[in-house]
N, C-alpha and C. Protein backbone atom coordinates (compact mmCIF):
# COMPACT_ATOMS: atom_id res chain seq x y z
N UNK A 1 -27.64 2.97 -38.93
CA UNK A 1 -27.73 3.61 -37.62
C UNK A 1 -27.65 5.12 -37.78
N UNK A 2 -28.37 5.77 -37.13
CA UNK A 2 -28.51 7.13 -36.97
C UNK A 2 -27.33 7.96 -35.82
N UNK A 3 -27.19 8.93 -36.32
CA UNK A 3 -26.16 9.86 -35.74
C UNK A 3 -26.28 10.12 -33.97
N UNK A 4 -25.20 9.42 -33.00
CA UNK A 4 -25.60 9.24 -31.59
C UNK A 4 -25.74 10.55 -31.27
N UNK A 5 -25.32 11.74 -31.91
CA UNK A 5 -25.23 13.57 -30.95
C UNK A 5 -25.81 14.11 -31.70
N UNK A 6 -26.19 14.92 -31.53
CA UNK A 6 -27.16 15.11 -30.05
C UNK A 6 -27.98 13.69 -30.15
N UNK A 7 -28.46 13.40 -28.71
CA UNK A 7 -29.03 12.32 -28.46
C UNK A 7 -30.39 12.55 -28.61
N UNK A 8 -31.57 11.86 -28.59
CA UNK A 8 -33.03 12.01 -28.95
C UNK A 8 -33.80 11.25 -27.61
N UNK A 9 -34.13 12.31 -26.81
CA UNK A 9 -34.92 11.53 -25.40
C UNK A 9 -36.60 12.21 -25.76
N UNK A 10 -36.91 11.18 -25.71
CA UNK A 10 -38.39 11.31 -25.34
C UNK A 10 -38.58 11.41 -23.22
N UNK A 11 -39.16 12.59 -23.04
CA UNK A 11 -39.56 12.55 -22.16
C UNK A 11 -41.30 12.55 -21.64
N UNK A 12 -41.69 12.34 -20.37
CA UNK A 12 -42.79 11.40 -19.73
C UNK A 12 -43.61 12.74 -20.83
N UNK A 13 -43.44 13.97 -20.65
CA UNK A 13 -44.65 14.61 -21.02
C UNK A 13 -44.96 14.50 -22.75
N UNK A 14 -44.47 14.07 -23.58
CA UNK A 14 -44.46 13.38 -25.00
C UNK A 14 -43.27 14.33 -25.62
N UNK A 15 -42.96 15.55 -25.25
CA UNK A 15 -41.83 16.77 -25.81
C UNK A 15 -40.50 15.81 -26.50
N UNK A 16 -40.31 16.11 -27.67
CA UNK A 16 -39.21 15.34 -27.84
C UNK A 16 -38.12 16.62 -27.59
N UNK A 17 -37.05 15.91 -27.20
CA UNK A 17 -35.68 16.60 -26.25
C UNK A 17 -34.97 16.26 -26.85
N UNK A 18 -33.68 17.13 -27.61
CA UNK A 18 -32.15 16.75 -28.53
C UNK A 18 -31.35 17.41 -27.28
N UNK A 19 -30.37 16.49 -26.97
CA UNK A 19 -29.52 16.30 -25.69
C UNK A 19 -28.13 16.17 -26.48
N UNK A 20 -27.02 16.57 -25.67
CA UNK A 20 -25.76 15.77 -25.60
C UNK A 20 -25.56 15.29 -24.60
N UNK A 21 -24.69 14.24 -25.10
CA UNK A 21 -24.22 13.35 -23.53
C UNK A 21 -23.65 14.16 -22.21
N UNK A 22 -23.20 15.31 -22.11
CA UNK A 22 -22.95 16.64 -20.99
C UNK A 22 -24.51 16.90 -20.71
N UNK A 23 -25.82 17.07 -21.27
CA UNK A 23 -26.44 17.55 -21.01
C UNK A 23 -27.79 16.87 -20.40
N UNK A 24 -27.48 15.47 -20.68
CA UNK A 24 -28.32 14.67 -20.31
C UNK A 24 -28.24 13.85 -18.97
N UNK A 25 -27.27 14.66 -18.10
CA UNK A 25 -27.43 14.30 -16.98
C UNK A 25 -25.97 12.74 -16.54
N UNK A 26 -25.31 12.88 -17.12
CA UNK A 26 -24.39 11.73 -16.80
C UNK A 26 -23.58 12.26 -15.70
N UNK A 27 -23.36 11.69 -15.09
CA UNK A 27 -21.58 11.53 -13.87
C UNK A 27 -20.90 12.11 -14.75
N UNK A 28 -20.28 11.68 -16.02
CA UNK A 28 -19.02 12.03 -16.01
C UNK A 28 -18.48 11.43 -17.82
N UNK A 29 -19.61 11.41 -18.72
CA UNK A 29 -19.48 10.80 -19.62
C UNK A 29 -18.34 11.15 -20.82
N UNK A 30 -17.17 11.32 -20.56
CA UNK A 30 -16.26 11.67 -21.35
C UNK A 30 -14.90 11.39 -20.69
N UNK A 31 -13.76 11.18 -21.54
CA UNK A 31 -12.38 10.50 -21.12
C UNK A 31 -12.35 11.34 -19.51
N UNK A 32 -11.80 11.10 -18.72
CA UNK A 32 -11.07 9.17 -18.70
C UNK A 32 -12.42 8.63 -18.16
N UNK A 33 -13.27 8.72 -17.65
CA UNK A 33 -13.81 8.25 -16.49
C UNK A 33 -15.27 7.39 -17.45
N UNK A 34 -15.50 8.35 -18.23
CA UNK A 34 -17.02 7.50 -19.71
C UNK A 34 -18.07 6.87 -18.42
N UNK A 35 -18.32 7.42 -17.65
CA UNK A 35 -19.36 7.09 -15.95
C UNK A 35 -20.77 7.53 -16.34
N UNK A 36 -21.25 6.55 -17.50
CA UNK A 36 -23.08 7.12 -17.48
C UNK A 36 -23.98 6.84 -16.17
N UNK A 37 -23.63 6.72 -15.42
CA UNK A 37 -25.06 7.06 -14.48
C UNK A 37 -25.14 7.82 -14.25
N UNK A 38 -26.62 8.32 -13.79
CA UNK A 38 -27.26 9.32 -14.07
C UNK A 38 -27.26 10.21 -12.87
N UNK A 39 -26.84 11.50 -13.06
CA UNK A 39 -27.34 12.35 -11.32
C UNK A 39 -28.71 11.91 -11.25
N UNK A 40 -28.91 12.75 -10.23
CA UNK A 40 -30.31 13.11 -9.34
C UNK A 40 -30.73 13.95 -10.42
N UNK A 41 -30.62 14.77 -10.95
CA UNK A 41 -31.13 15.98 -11.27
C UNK A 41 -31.11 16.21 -12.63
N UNK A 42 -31.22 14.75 -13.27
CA UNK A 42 -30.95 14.24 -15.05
C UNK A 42 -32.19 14.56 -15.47
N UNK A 43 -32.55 14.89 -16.60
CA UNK A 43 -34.20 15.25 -17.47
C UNK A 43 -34.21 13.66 -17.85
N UNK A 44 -33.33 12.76 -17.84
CA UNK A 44 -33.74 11.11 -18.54
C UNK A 44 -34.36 10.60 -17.51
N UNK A 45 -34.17 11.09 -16.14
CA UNK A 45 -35.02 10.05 -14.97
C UNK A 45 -36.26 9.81 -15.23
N UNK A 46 -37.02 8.90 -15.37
CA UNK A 46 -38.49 8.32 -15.71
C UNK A 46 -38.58 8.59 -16.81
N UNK A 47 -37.80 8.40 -17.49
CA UNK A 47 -37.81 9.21 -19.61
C UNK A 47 -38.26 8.37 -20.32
N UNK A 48 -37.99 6.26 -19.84
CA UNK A 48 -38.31 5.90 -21.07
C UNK A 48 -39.70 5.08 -21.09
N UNK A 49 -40.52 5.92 -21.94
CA UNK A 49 -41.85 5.44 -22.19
C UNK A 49 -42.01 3.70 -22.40
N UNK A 50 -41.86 3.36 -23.13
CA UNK A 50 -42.05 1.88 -23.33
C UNK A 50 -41.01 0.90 -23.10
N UNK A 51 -40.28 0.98 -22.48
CA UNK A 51 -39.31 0.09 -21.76
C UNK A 51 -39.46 -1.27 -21.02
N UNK A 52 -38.99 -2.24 -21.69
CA UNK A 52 -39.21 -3.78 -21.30
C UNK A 52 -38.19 -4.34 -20.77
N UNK A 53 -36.91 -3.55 -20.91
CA UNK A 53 -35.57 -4.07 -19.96
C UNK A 53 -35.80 -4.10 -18.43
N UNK A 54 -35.74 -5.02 -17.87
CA UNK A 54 -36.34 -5.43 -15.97
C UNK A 54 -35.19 -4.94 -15.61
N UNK A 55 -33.79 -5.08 -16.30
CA UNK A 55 -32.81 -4.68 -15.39
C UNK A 55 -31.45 -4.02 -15.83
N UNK A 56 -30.79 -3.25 -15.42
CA UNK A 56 -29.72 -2.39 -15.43
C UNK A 56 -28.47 -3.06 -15.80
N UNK A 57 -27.35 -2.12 -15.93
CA UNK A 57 -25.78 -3.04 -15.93
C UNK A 57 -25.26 -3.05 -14.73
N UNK A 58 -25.65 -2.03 -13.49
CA UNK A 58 -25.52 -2.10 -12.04
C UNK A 58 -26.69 -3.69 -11.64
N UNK A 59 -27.98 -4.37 -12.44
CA UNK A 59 -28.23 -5.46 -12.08
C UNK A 59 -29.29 -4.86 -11.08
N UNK A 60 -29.66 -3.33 -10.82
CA UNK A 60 -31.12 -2.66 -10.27
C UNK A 60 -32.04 -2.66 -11.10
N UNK A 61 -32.99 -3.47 -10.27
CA UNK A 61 -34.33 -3.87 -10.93
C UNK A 61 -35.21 -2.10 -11.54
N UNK A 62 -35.75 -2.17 -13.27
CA UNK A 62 -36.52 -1.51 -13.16
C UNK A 62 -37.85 -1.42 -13.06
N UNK A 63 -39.11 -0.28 -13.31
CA UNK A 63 -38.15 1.15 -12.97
C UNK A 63 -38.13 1.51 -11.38
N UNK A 64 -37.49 2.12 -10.99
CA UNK A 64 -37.00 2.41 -9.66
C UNK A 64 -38.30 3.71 -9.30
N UNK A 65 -38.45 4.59 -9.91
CA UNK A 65 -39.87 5.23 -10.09
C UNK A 65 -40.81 4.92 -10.44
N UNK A 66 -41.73 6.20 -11.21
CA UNK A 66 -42.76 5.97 -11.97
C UNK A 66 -42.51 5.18 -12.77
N UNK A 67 -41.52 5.36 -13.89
CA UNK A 67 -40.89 4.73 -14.91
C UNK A 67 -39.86 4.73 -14.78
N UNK A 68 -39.53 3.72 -15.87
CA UNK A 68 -37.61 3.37 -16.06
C UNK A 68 -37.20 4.81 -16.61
N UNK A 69 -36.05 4.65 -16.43
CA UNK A 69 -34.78 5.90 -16.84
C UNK A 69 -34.60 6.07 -18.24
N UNK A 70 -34.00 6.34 -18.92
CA UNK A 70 -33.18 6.19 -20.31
C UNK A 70 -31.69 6.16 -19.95
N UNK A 71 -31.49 5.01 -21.10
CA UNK A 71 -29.87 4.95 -20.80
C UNK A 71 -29.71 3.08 -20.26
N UNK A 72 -28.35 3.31 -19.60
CA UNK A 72 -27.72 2.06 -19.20
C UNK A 72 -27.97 1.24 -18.00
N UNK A 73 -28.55 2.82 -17.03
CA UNK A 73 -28.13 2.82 -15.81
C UNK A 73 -29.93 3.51 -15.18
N UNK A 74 -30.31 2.87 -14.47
CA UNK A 74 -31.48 3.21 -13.88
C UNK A 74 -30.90 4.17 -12.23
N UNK A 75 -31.78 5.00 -12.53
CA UNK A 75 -31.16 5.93 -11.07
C UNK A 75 -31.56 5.20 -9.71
N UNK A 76 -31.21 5.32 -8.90
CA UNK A 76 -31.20 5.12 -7.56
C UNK A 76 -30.57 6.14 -6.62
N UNK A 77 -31.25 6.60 -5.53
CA UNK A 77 -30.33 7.06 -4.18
C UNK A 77 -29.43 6.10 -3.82
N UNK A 78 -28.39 6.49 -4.27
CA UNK A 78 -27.30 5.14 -3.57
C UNK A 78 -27.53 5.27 -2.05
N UNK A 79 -26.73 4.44 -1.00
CA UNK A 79 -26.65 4.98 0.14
C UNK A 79 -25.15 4.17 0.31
N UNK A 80 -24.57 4.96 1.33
CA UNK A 80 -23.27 4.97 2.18
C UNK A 80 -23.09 3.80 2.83
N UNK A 81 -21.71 2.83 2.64
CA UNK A 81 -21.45 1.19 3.30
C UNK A 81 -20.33 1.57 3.80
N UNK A 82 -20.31 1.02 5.04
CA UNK A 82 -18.87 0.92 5.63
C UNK A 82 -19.20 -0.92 6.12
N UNK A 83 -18.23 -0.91 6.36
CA UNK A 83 -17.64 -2.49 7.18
C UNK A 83 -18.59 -2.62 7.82
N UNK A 84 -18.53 -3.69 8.47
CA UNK A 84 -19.42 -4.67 9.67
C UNK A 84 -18.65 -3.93 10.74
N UNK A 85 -19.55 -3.87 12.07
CA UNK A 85 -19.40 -2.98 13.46
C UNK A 85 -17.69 -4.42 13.73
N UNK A 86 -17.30 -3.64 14.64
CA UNK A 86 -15.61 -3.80 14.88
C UNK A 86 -16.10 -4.02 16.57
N UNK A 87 -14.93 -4.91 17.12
CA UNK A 87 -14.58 -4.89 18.34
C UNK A 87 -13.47 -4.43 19.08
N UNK A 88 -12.86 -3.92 19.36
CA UNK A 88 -11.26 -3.49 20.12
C UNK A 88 -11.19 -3.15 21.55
N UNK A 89 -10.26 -4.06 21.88
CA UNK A 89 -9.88 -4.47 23.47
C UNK A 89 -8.21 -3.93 23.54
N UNK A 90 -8.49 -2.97 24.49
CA UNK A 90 -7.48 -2.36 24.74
C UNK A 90 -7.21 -2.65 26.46
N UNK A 91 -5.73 -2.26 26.71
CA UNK A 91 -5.50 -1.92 28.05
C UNK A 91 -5.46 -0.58 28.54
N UNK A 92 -5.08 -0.47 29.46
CA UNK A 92 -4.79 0.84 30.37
C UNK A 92 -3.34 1.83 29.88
N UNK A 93 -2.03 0.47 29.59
CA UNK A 93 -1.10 1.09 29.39
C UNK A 93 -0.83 0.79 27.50
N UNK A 94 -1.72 1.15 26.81
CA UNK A 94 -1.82 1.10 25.23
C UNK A 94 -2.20 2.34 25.03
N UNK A 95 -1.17 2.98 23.67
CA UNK A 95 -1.77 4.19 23.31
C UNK A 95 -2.51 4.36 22.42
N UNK A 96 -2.57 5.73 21.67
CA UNK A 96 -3.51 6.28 21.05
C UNK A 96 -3.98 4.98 19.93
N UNK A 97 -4.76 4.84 19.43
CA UNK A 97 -4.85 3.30 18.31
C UNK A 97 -5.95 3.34 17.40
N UNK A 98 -5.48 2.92 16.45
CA UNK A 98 -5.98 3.70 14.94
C UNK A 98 -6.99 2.38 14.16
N UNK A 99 -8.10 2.75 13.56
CA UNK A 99 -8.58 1.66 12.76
C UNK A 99 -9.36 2.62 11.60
N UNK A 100 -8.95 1.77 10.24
CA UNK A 100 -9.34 2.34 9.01
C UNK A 100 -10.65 1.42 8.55
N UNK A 101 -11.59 2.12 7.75
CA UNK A 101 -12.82 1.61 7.74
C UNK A 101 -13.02 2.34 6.12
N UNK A 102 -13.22 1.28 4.67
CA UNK A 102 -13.41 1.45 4.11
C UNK A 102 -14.49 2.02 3.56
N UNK A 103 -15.10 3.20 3.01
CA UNK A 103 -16.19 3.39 2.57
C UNK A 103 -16.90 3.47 1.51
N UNK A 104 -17.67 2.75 1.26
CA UNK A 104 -18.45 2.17 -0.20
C UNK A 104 -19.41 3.00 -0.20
N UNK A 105 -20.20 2.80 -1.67
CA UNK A 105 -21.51 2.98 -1.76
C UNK A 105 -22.54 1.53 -2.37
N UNK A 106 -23.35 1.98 -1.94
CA UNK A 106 -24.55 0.21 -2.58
C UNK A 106 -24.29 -0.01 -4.31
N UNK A 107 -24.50 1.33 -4.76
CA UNK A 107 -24.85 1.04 -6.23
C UNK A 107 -24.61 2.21 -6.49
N UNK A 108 -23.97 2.59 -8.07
CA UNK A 108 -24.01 4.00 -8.65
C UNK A 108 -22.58 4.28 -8.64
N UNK A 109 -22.77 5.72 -8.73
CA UNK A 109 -21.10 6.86 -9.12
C UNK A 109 -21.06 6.66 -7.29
N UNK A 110 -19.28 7.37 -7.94
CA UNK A 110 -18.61 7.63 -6.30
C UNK A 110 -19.26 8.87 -6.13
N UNK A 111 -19.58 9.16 -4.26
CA UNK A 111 -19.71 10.35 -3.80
C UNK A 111 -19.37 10.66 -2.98
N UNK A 112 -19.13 12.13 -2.70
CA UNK A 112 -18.56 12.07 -1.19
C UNK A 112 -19.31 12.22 0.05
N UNK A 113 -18.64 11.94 1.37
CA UNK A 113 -19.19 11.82 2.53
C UNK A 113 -18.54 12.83 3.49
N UNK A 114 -19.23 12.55 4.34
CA UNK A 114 -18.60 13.51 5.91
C UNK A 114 -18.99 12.37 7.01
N UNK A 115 -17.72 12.25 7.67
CA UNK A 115 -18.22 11.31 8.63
C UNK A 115 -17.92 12.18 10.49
N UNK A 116 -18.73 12.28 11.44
CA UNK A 116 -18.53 12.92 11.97
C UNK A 116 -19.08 12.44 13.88
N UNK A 117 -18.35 12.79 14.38
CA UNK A 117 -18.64 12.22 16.02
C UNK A 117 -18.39 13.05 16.91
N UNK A 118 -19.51 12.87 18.04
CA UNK A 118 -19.32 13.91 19.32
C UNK A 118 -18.69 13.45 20.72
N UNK A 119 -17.86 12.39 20.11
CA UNK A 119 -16.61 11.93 21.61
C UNK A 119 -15.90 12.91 21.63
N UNK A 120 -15.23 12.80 22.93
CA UNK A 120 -14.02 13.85 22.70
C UNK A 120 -12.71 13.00 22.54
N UNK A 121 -12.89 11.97 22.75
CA UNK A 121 -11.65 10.70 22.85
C UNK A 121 -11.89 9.78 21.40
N UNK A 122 -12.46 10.35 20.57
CA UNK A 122 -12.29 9.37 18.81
C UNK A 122 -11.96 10.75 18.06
N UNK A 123 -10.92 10.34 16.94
CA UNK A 123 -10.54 11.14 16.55
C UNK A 123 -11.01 11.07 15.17
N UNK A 124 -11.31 12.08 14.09
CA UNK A 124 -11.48 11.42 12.50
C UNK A 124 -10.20 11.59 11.46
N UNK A 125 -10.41 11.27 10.39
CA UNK A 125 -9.38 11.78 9.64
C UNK A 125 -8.35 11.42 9.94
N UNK A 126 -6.92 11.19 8.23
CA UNK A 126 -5.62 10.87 8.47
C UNK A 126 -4.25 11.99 9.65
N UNK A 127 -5.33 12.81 10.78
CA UNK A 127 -4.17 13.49 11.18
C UNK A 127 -4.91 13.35 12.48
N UNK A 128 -5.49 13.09 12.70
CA UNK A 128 -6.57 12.07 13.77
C UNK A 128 -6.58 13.27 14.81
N UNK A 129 -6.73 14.65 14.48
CA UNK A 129 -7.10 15.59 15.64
C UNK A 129 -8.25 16.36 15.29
N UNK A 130 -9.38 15.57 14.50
CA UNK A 130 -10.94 16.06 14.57
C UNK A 130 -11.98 15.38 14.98
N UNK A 131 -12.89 16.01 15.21
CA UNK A 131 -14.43 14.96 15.12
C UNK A 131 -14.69 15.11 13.87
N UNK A 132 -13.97 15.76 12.75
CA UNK A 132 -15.35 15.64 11.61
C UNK A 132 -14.09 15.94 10.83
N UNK A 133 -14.25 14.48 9.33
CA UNK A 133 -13.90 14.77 8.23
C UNK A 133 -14.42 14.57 6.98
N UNK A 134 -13.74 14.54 5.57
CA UNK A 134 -14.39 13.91 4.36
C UNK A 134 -14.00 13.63 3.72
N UNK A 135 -14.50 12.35 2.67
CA UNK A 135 -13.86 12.01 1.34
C UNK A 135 -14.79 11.15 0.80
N UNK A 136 -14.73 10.34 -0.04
CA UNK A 136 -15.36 10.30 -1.02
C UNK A 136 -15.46 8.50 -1.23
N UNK A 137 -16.15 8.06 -1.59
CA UNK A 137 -16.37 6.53 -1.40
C UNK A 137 -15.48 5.64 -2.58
N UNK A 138 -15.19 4.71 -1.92
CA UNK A 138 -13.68 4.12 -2.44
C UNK A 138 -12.73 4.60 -1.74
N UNK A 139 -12.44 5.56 -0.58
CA UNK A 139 -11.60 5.50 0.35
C UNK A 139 -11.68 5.40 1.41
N UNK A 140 -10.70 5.48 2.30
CA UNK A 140 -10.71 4.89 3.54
C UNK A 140 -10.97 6.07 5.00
N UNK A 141 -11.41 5.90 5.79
CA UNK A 141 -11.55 6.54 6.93
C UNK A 141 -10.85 6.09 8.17
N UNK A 142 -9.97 7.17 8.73
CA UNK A 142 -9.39 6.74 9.41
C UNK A 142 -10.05 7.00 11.09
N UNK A 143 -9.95 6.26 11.80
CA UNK A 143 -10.83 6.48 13.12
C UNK A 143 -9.16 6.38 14.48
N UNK A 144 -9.20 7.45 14.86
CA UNK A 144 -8.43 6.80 16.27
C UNK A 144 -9.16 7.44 17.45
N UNK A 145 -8.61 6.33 18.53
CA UNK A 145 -8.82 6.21 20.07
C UNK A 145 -8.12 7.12 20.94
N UNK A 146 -8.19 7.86 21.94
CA UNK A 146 -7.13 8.02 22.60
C UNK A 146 -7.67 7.46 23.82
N UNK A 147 -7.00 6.81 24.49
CA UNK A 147 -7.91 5.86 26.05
C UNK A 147 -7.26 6.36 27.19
N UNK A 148 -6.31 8.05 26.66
CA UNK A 148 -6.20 8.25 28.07
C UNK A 148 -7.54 8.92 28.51
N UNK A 149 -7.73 9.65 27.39
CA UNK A 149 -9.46 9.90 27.84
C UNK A 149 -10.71 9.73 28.43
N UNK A 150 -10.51 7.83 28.70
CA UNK A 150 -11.82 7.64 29.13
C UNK A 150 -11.15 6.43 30.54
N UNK A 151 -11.93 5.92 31.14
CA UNK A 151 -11.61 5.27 32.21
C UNK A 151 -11.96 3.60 31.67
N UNK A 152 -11.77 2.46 32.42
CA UNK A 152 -12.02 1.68 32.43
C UNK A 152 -13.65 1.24 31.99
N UNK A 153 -13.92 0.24 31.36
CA UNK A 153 -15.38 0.18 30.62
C UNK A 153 -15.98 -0.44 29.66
N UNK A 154 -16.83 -0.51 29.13
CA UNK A 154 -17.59 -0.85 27.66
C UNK A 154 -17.67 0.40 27.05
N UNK A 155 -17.45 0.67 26.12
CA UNK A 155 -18.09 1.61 25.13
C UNK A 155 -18.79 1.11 24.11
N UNK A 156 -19.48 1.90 23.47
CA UNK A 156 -19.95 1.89 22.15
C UNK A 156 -19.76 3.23 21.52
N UNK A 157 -19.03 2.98 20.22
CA UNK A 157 -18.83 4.22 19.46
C UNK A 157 -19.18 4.16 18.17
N UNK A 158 -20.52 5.69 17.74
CA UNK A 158 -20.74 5.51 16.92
C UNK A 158 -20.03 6.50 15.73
N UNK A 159 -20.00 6.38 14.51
CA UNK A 159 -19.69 7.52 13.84
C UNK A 159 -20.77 7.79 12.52
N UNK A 160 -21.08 8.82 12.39
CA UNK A 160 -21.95 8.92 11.11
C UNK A 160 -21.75 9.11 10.03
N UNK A 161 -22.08 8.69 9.05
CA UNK A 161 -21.78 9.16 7.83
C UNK A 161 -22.97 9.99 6.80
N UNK A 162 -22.46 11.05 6.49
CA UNK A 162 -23.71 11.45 5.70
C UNK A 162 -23.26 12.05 4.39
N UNK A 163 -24.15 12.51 3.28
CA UNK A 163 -23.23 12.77 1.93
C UNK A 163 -24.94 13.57 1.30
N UNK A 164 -24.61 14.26 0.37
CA UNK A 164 -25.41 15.02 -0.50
C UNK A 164 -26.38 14.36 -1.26
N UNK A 165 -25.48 13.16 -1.82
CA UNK A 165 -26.07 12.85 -3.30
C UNK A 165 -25.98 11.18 -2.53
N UNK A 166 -26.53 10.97 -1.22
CA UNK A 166 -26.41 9.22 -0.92
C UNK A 166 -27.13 9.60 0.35
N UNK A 167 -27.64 8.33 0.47
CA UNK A 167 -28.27 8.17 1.71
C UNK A 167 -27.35 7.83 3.27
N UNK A 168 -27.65 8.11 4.17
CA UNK A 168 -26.76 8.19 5.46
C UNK A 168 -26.70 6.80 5.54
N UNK A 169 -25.41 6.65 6.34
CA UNK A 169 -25.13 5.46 7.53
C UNK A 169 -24.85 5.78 8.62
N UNK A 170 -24.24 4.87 9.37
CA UNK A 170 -23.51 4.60 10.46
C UNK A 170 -22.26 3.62 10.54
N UNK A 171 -20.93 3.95 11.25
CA UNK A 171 -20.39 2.77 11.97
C UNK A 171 -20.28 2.69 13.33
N UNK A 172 -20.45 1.61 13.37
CA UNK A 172 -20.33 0.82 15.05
C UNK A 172 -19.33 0.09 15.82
N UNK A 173 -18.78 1.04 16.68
CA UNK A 173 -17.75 0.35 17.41
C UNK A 173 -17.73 0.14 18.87
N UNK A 174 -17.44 -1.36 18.96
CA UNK A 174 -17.62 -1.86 20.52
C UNK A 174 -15.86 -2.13 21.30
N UNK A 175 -16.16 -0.78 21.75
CA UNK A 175 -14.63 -0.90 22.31
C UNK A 175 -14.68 -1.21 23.58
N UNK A 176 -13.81 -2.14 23.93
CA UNK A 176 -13.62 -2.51 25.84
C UNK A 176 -12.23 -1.54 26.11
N UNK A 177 -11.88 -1.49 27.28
CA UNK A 177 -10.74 -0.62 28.20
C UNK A 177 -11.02 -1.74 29.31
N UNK A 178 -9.60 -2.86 29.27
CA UNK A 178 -9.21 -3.18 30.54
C UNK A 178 -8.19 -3.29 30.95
N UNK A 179 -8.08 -3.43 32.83
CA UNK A 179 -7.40 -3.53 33.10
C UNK A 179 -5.85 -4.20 32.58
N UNK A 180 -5.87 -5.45 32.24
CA UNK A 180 -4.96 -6.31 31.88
C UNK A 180 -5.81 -7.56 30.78
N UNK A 181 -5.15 -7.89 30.05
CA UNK A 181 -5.29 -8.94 28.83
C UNK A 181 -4.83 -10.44 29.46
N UNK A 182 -5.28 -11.58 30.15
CA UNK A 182 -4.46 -12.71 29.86
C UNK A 182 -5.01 -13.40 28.56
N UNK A 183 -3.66 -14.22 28.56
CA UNK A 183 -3.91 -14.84 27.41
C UNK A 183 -3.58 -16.61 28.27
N UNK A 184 -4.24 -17.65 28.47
CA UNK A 184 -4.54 -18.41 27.83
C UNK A 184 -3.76 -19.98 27.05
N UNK A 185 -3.35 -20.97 27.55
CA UNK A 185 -2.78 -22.16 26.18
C UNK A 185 -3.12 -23.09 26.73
N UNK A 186 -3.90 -23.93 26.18
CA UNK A 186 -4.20 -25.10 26.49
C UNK A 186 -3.12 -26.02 25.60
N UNK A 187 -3.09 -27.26 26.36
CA UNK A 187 -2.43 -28.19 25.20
C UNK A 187 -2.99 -28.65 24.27
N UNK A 188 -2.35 -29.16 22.93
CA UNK A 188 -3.08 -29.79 22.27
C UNK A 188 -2.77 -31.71 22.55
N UNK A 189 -4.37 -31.86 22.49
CA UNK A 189 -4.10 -33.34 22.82
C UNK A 189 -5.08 -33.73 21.44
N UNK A 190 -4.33 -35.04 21.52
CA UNK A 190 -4.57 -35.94 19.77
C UNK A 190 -4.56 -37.12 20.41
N UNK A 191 -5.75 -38.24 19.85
CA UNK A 191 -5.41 -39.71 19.67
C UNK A 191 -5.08 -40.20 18.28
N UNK A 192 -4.41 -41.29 18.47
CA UNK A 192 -4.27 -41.65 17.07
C UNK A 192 -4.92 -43.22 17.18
């Protein structure tokens, strides 16, 4: 076996390229994190000429371009996941009320986001007195309500998410405001 550093990329235009692993475009390829996928903005994207591997260690079909990538990891625009849309039923005399919403990405490195809303009654972030905060996928977003704000109703609340290096989302929330909650007991009946 031949010496891995500098690395030897053939790129699309035939130029042969001596790389190190810093220079060839990785996330993060050195202790602790050793994260080869590839930025956006890697010289390996569409690099490898004769490539017969269909698929990645992320399990993304190649190539995602013109051609496959070089390397482990075939690039993709990740894009931004949060949870499935939420429901919350509140009353009149309930206060301010908080729901956390994990945020992923599809495929790839972590990146960060901004998630941001034009209510004046949803709050973002762990100190819940903005419309607009950020962090980074693998953590959590915190969303609160305040319902002295709004009157009796249906809502729908959306919040956006958007990020540099990922494609946008959305979350969706279907909040009610009523009057009063009953609840409800039937018996249970059994034959034997």
């Amino acid at each position: 076996m031949g010496d891995c550093n500098p690395l030897k990329l053939h790129l699309p235009s035939g130029v042969l390229y001596r790389s190190s692993p810093s220079s060839a475009g990785y996330i993060s390829p050195s202790a602790p994190n050793y994260d080869y996928h590839l930025q956006y903005n890697s010289p390996v994207v569409d690099g490898a000429v004769s490539s017969a591997t269909p698929i990645d260690l992320d399990r993304l079909t190649r190539p995602v371009g013109p051609a496959p990538d070089l390397g482990a990891y075939e690039y993709s625009v990740p894009t931004l996941k949060a949870e499935k849309p939420v429901l919350y039923v509140m009353t009149d005399d309930n206060d301010i009320l908080s729901l956390v919403d994990l945020i992923s990405v599809t495929t790839g490195p972590v990146v960060g986001w901004e998630a941001t809303t034009n209510l004046n009654w949803v709050y973002l972030g762990p100190s819940g007195t903005s419309h607009q905060t950020s962090g980074q996928t693998g953590t959590n977003l915190t969303i609160r309500f305040d319902p002295s704000k709004i009157g009796l109703g249906v809502y729908v609340v959306t919040i956006n998410l958007t990020s540099n290096s990922a494609s946008p989302t959305s979350i969706t929330i279907y909040f009610y405001k009523v009057d009063r909650v009953e609840m409800m007991y039937l018996p249970d009946v059994s034959k034997n």
